[in-house]
Structure formats: structure tokens, C-alpha cells
C-alpha atoms as a PDB file:
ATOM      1  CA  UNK A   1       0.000   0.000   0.000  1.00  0.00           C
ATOM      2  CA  UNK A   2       3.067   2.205   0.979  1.00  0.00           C
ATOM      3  CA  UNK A   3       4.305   1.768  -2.205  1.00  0.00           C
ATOM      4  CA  UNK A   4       1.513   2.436  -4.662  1.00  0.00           C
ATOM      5  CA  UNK A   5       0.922   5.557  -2.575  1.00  0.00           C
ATOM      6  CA  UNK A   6       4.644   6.806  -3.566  1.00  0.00           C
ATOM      7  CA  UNK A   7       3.845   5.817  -6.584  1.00  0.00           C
ATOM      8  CA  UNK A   8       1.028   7.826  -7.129  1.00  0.00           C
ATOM      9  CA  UNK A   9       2.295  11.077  -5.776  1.00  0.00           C
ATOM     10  CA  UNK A  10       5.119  11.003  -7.766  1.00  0.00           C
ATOM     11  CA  UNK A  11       2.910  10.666 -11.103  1.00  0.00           C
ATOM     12  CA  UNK A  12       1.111  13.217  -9.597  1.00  0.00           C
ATOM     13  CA  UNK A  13       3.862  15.603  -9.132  1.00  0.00           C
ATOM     14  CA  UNK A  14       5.687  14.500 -12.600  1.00  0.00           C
ATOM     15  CA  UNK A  15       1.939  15.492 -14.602  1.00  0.00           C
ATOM     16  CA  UNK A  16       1.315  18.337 -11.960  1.00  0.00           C
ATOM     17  CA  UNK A  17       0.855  21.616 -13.958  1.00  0.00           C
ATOM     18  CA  UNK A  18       3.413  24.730 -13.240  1.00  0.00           C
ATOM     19  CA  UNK A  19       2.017  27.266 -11.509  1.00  0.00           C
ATOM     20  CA  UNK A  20       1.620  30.764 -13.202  1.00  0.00           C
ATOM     21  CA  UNK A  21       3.952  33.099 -12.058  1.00  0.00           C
ATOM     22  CA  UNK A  22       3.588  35.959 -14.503  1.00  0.00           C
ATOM     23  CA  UNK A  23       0.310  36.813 -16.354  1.00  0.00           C
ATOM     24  CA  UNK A  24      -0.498  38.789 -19.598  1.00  0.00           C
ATOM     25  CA  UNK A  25      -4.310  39.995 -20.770  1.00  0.00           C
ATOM     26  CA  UNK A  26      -5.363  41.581 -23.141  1.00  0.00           C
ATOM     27  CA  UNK A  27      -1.450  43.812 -23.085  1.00  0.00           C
ATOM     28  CA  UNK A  28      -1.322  46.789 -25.683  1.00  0.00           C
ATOM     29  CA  UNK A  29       1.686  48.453 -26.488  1.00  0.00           C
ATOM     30  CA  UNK A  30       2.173  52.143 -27.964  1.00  0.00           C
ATOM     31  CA  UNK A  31       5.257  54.182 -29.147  1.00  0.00           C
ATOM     32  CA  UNK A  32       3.773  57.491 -29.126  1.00  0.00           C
ATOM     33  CA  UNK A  33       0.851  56.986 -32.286  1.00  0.00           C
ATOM     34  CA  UNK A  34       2.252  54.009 -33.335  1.00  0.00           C
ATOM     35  CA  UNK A  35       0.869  50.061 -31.814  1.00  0.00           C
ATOM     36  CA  UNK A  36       3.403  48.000 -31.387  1.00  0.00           C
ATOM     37  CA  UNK A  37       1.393  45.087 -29.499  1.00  0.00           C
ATOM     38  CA  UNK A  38      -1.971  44.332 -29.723  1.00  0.00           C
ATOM     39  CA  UNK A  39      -4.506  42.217 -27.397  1.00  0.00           C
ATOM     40  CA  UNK A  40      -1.061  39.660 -26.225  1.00  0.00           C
ATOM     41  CA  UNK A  41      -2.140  37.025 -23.584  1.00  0.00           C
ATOM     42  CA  UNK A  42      -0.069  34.792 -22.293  1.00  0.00           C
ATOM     43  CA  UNK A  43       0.924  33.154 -18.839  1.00  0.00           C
ATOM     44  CA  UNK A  44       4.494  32.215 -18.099  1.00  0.00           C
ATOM     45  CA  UNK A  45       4.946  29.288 -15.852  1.00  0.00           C
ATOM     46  CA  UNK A  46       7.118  28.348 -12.839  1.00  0.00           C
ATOM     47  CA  UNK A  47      10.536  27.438 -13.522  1.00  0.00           C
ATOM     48  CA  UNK A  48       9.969  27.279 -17.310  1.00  0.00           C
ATOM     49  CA  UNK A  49      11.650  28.515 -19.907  1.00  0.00           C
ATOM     50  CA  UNK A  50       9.298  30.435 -22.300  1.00  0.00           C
ATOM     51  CA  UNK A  51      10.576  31.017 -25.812  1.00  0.00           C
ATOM     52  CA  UNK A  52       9.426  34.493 -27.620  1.00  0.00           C
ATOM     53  CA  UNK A  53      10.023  34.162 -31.399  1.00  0.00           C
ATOM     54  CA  UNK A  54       9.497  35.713 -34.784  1.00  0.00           C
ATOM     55  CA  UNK A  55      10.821  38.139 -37.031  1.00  0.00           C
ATOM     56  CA  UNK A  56      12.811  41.589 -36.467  1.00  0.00           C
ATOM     57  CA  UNK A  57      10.210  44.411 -35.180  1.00  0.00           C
ATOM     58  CA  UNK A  58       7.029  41.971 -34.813  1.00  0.00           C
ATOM     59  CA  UNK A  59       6.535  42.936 -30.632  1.00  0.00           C
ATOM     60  CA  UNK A  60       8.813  39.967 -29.164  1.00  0.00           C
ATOM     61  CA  UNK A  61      11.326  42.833 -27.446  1.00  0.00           C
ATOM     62  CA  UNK A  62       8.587  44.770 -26.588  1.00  0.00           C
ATOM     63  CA  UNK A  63       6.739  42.769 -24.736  1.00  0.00           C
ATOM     64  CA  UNK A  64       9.779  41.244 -22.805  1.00  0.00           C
ATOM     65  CA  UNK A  65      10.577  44.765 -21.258  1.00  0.00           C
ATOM     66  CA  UNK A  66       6.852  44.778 -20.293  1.00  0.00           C
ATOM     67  CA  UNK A  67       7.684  42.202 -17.816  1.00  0.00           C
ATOM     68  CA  UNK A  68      10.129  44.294 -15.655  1.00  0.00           C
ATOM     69  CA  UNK A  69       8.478  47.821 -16.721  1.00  0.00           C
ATOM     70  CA  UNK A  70      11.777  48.596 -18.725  1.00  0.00           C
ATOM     71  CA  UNK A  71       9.246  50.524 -21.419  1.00  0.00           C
ATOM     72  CA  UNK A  72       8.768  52.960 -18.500  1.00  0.00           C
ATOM     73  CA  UNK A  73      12.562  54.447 -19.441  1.00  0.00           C
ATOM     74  CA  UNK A  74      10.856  55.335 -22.573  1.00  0.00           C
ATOM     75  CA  UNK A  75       8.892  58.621 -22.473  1.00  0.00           C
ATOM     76  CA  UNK A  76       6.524  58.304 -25.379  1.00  0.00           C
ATOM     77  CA  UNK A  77       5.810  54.139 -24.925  1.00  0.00           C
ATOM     78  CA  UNK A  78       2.594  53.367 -23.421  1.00  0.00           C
ATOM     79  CA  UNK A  79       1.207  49.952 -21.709  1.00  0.00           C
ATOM     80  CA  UNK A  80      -2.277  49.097 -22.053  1.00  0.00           C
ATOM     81  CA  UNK A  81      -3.398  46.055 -20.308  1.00  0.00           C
ATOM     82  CA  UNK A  82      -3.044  43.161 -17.515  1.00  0.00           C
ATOM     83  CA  UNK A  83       0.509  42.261 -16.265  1.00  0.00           C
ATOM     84  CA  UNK A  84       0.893  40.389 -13.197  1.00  0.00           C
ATOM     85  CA  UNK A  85       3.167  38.475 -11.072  1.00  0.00           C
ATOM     86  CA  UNK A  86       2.492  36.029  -8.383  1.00  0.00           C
ATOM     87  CA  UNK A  87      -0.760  37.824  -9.000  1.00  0.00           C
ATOM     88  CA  UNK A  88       0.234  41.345  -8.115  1.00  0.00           C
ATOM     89  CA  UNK A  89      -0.357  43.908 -10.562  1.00  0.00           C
ATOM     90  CA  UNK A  90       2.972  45.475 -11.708  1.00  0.00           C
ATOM     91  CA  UNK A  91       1.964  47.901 -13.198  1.00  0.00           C
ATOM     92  CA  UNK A  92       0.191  49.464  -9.949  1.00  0.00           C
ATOM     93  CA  UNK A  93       1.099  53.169  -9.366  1.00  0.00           C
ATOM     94  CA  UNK A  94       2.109  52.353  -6.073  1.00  0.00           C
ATOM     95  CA  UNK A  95       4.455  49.377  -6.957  1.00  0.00           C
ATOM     96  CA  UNK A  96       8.321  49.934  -6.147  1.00  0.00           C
ATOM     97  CA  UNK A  97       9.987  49.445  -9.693  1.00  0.00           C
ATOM     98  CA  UNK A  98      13.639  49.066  -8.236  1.00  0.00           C
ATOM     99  CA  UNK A  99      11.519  45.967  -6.109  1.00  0.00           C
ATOM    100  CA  UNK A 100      10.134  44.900  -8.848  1.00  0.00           C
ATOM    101  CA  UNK A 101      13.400  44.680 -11.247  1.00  0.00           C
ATOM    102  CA  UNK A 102      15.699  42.842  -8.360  1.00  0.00           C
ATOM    103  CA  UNK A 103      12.104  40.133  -8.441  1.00  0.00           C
ATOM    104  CA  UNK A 104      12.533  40.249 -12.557  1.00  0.00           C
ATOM    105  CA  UNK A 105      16.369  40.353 -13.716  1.00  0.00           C
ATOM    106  CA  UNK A 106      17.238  40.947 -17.284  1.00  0.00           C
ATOM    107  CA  UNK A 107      20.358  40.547 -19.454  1.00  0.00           C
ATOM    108  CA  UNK A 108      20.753  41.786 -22.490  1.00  0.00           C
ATOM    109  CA  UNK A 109      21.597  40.928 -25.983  1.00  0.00           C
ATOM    110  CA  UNK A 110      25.266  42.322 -25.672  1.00  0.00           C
ATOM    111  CA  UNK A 111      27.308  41.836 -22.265  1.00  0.00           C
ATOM    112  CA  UNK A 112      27.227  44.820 -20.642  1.00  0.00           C
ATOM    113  CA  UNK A 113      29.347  44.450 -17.707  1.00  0.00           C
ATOM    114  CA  UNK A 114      30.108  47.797 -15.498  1.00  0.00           C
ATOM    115  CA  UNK A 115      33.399  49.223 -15.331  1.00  0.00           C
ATOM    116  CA  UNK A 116      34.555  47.672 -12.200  1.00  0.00           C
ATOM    117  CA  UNK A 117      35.631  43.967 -10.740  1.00  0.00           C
ATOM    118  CA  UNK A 118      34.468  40.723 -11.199  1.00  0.00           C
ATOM    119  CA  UNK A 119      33.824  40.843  -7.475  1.00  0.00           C
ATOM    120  CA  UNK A 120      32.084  44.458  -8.033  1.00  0.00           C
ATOM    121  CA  UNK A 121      29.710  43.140 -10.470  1.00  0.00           C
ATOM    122  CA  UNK A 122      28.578  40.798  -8.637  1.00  0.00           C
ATOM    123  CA  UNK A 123      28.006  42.872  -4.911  1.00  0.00           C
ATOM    124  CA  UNK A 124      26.355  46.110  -6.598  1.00  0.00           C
ATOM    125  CA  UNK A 125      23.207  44.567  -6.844  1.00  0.00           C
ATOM    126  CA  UNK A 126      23.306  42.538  -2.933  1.00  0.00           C
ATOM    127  CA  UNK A 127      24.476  45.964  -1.945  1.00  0.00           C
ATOM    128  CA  UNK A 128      22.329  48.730  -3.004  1.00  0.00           C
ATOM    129  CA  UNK A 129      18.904  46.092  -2.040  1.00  0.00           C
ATOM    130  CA  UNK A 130      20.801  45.766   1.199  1.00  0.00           C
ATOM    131  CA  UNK A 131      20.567  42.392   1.124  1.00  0.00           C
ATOM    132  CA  UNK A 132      24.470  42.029   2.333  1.00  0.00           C
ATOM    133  CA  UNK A 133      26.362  43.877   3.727  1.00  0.00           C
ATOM    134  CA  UNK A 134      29.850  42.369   5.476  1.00  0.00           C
ATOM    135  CA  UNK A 135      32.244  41.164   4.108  1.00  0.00           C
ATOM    136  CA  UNK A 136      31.796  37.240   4.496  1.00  0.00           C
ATOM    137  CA  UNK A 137      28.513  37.622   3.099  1.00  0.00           C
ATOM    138  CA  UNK A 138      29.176  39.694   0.151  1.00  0.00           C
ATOM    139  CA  UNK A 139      32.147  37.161  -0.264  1.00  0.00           C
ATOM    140  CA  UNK A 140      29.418  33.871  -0.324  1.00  0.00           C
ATOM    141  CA  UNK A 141      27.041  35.756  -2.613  1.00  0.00           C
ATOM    142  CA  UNK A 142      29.847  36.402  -5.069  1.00  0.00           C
ATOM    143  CA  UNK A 143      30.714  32.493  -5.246  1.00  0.00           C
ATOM    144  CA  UNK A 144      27.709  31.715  -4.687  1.00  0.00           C
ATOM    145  CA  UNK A 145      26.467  34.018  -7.780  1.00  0.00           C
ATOM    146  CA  UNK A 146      29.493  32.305 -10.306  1.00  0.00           C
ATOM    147  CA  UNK A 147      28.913  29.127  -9.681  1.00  0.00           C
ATOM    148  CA  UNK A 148      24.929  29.386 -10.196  1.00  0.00           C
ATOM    149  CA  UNK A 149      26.287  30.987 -13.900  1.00  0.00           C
ATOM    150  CA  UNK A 150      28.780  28.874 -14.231  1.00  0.00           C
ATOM    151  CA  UNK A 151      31.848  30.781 -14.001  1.00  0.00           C
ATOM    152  CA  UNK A 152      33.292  30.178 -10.619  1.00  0.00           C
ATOM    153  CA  UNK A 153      36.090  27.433 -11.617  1.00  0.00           C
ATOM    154  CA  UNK A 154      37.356  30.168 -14.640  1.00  0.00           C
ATOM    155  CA  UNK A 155      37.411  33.493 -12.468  1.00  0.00           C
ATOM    156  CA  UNK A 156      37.818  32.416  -8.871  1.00  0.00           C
ATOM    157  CA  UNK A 157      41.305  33.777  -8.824  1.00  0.00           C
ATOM    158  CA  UNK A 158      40.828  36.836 -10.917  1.00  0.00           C
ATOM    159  CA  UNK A 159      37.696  38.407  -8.842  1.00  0.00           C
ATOM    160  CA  UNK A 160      39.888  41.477  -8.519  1.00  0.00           C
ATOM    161  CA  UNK A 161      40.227  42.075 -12.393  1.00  0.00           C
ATOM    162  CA  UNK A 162      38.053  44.329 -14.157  1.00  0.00           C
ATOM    163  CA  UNK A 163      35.185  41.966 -15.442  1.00  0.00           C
ATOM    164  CA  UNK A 164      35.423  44.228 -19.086  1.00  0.00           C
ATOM    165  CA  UNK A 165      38.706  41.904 -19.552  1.00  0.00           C
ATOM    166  CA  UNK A 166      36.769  38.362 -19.678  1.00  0.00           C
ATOM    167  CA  UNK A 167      35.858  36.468 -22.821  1.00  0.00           C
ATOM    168  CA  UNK A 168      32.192  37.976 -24.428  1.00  0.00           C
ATOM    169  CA  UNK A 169      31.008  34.293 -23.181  1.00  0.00           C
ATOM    170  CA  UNK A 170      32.383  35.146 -19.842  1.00  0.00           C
ATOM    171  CA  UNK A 171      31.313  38.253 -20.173  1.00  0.00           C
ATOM    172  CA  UNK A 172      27.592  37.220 -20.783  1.00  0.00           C
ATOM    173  CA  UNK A 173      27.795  34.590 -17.973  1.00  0.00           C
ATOM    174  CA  UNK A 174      29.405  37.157 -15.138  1.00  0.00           C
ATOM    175  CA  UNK A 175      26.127  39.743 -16.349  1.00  0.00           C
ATOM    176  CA  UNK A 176      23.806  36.391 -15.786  1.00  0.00           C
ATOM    177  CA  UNK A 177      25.677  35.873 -12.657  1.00  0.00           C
ATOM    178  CA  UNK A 178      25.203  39.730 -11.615  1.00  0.00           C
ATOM    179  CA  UNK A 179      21.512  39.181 -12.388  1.00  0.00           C
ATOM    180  CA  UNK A 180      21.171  36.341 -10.044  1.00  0.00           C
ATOM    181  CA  UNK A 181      22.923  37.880  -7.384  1.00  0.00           C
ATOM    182  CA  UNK A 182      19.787  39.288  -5.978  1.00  0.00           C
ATOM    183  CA  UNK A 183      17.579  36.396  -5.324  1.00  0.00           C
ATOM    184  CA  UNK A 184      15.097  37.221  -8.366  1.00  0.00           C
ATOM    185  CA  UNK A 185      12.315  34.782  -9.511  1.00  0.00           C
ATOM    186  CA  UNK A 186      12.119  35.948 -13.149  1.00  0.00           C
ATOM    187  CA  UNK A 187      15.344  36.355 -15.317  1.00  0.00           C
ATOM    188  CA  UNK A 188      14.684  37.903 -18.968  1.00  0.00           C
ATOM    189  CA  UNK A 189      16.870  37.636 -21.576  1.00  0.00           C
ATOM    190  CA  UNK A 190      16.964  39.277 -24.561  1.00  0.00           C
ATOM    191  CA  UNK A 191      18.489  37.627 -27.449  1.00  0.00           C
ATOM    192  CA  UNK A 192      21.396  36.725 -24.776  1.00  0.00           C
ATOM    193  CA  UNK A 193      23.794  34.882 -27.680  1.00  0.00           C
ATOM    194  CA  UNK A 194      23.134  36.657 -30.469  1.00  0.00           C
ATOM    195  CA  UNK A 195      26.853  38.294 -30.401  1.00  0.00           C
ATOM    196  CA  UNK A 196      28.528  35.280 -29.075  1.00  0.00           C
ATOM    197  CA  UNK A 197      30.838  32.539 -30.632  1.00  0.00           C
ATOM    198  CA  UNK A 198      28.706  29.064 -31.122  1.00  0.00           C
ATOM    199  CA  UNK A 199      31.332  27.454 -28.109  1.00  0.00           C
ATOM    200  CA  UNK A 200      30.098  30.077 -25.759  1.00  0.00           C
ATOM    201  CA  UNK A 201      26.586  29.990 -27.048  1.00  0.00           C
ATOM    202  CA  UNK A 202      26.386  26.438 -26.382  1.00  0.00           C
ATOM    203  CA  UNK A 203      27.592  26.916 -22.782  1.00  0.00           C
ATOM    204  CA  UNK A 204      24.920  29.701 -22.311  1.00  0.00           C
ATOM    205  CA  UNK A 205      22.085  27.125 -23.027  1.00  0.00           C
ATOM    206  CA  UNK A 206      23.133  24.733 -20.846  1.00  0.00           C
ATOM    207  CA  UNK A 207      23.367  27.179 -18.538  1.00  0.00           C
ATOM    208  CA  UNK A 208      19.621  27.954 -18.627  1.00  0.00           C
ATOM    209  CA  UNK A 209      18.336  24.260 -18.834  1.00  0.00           C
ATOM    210  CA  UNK A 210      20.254  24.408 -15.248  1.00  0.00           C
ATOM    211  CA  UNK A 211      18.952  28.147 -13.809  1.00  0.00           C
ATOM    212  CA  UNK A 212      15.400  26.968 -14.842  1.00  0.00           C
ATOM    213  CA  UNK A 213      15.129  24.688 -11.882  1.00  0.00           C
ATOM    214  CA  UNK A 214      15.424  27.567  -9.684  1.00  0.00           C
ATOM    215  CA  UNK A 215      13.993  30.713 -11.874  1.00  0.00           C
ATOM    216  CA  UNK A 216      11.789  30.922 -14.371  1.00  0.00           C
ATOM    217  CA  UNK A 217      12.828  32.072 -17.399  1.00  0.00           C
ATOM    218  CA  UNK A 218      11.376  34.193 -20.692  1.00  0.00           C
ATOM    219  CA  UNK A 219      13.949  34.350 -23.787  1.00  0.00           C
ATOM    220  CA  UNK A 220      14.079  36.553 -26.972  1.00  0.00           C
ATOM    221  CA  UNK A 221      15.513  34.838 -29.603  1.00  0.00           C
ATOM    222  CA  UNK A 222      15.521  34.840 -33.264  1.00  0.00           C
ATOM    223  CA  UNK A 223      17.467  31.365 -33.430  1.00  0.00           C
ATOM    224  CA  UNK A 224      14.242  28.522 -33.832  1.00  0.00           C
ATOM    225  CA  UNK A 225      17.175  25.821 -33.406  1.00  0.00           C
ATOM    226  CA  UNK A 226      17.959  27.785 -29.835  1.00  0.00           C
ATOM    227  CA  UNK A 227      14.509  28.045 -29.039  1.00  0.00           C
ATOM    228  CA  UNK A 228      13.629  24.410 -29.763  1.00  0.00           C
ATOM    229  CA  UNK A 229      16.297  23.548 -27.631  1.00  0.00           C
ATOM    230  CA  UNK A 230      15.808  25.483 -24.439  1.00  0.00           C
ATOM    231  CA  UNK A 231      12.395  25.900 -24.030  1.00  0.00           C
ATOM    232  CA  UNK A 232       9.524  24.488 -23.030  1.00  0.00           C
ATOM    233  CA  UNK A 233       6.707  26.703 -24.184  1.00  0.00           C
ATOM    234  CA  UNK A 234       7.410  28.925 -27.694  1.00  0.00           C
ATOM    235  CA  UNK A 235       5.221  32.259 -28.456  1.00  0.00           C
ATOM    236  CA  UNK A 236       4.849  33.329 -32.042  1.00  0.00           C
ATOM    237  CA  UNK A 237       5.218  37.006 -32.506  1.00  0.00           C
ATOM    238  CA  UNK A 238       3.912  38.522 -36.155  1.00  0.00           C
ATOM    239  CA  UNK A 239       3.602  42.385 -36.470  1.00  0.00           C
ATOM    240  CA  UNK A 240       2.383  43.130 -33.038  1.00  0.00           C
ATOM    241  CA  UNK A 241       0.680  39.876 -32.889  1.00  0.00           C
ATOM    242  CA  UNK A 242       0.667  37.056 -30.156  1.00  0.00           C
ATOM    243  CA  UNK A 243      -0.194  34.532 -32.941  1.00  0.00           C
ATOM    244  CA  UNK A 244       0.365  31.048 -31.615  1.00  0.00           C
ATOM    245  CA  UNK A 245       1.792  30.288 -27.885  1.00  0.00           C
ATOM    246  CA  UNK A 246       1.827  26.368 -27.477  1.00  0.00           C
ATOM    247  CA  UNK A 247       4.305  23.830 -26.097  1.00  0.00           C
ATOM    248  CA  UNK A 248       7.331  24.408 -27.732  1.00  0.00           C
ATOM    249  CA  UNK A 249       7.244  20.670 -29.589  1.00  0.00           C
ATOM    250  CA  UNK A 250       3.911  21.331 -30.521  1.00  0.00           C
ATOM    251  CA  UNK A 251       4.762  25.173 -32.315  1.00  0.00           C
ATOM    252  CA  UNK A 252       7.628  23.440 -34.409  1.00  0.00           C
ATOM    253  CA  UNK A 253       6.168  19.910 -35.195  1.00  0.00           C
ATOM    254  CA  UNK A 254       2.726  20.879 -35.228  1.00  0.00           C
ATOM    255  CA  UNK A 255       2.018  24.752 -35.620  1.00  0.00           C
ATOM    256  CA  UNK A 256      -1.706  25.634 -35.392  1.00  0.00           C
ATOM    257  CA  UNK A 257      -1.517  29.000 -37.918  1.00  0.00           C
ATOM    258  CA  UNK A 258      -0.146  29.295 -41.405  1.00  0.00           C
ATOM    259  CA  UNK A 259       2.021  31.903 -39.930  1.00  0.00           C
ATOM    260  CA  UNK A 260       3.720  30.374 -37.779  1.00  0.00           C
ATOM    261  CA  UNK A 261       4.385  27.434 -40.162  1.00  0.00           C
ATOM    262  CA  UNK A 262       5.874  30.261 -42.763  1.00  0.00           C
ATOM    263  CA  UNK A 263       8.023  31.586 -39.837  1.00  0.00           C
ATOM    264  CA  UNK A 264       9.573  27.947 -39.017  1.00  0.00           C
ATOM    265  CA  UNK A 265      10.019  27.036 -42.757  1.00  0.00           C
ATOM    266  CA  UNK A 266      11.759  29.583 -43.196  1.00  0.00           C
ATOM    267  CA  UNK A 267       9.339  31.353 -45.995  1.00  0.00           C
ATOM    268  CA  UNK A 268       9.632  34.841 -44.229  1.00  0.00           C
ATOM    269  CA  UNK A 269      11.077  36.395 -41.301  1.00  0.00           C
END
């Protein structure tokens, strides 16, 4: 009886559904006159990686710096719409934005580490949050921070060097590590190999098969091959348009909309 009960949770837990822990409805996007999004829904799941594809300028950028209010730095962009996480509306007047982008990390398309130390990097975050302060803890959030990206083994005994003098796949991983570094739940990436070397590409998505067990994760990227590999769920972008959000096996075996078909076979994009 013991047994079979085992059993049974763990089927239950291996077919349990993810929870949602960030939700889109009904999210318009405008650049002054101009729409750039257009009635997107979506949920992103608990420690899955969600895939945004399609081609240049069709909303997939856009809607990624939705999820950490990153639009805001843009005076004439305007956000129409539901976004929420854990439930909370983020987009609430009264919402702390620094809060909310240590909860939803992002790193960019090309490394942009700051002008400082490896070690630097790493404690700017930790220290401005106040989340450590001596020097024992900044010292275990720094290791701590490298090896969760990665990089621990290559750097340990160059945290003193200016992190602008690392490899652009060390750079990329030391920014990933920086974005960590603060505990968040949500990292975004934006197109996050698109100026690396394939070697260093390849250790970037292994790295996020490994950060998704503890973050969940929503990636820009206009390389299907990438996607298929890293994801589980895809969204097909197409001039402003959520067109087709599905597991990703089912958007690249199976795709629902004669878009997104074109888009995979490559007859535009």
C-alpha cells in the first residue's frame, strides 16, 4: 500500500501543472501613435523557460521589457493592459519598480558588464537592495552568484580584475551571474547569444536548462534551433501579434496558424 501511494504522488507531481507566475491579458503596447502590441495574452509558468520568437520588429522585445516595466525608461511608450506576477499587478502606481526589477532580472543581448571587478559586479546589486552587507557575506554571494552561472572554476582567482577583460562568453555569464545575485524569480533575456561565438553559445544554453530549476525564465531569440532547444513553451510574434503560444514541440512539429508554419520554414522572417 506504501508503495503504490509513492507511486502515485510522484505521477502526480511528474503530470502536476506549473504554476503561473507571470500573467499577460489583453497587453497593448504604444510608441507614441504608433501600436506595437496588440490584445497579447499569455501566462508564463514556474521554472519554465518560455521562448518568444518571430521576425525583427514583430513585438517579441517589446513585450519582454513589459515584464520588468523597462518601457517605463521610454517617455513616449505606453502599456495598455493586464501584467501580473504572483498575482500582483505590476503595473500598480504604487508598486516599487527598483523591487520589482531585483524580483525580474534581465540581461541583455550584448554583455554589458560595469566598469569595475568581477567581485564588483557581482556585490552592486546585494548591496544597493541591502541584502548584504559584510564582508563574508558579500564574499558567499559572489561564489555563490558564479557558480549558479557557471563561471566560478574560470574566475575564482581573478575576482579582482576588471570583469570588461573576460571572454564575451564570460562576459555574458558574469552579467547572468550579476543578475542572479539578488535572489530574483524571473530572469529575462533578450536575445542573450546573439553576439557570441557558437562554443560560448552552447555553454549559455546549458546554462539555462540548469537556472530553470530555480527561476523561471522568458527568452528573446531569433534562433528557432535555440529556441527548440531550451524551451519548453514557444510564443509566435507577427507584427504586433501574439499569434500562436503552445508547447514548444507542438509550435515546431505541429504549428496551429499558417504563420507560424511560414516563420519555421523559413518562408519569411
Amino acid at each position: 500500500m506504501t508503495t503504490s501511494v509513492i507511486e502515485m504522488t510522484e505521477a502526480n507531481a511528474a503530470t502536476a501543472t506549473p504554476e503561473k507566475k507571470m500573467t499577460a491579458k489583453d497587453v497593448d503596447v504604444f510608441y507614441g501613435a504608433k501600436q506595437a502590441l496588440s490584445k497579447v495574452s499569455v501566462d508564463v509558468l514556474e521554472q519554465e523557460v518560455l521562448a518568444l520568437i518571430g521576425p525583427s520588429g514583430c513585438g517579441k522585445s517589446t513585450f519582454l521589457r513589459c515584464l520588468n516595466r523597462m518601457n517605463d525608461t521610454i517617455d513616449i511608450c505606453r502599456v495598455q493592459g493586464e501584467l501580473t506576477l504572483d498575482g500582483e499587478d505590476i503595473y500598480d502606481p504604487a508598486l516599487d519598480v527598483v523591487q520589482l526589477r531585483a524580483r525580474v532580472g534581465m540581461v541583455f543581448q550584448k554583455p554589458n558588464p560595469f566598469p569595475k571587478s568581477i567581485y564588483d559586479n557581482i556585490v552592486y546589486g546585494p548591496r544597493i537592495h541591502g541584502m548584504a552587507q559584510s564582508k563574508d557575506e558579500l564574499d558567499e554571494v559572489v561564489q555563490s552568484s558564479l557558480e549558479g552561472a557557471g563561471l566560478w572554476t574560470e574566475v575564482k582567482d581573478r575576482l579582482h580584475e576588471p570583469g570588461t577583460g573576460l571572454s564575451g562568453g564570460q562576459q555574458q555569464r558574469l552579467c547572468i551571474a550579476r543578475a542572479i545575485a539578488v535572489s530574483p524569480e524571473v530572469i529575462l533575456m533578450d536575445e542573450p547569444c546573439s553576439a557570441l561565438d557558437p562554443i560560448a553559445t552552447a555553454h549559455i544554453e546549458e546554462l539555462i536548462d540548469e537556472l530553470r530549476q530555480n527561476y523561471t525564465i522568458v527568452i528573446v531569440t531569433h534562433n528557432m534551433q535555440q529556441a527548440a532547444r531550451v524551451s519548453q513553451k514557444t510564443a509566435f510574434f507577427h507584427l504586433g501579434d501574439l499569434v500562436e503560444h503552445n508547447n514548444t514541440e507542438e509550435i515546431f512539429t505541429n504549428p496551429q496558424d499558417e504563420r507560424t508554419q511560414g516563420y519555421i520554414t523559413g518562408r519569411y522572417g
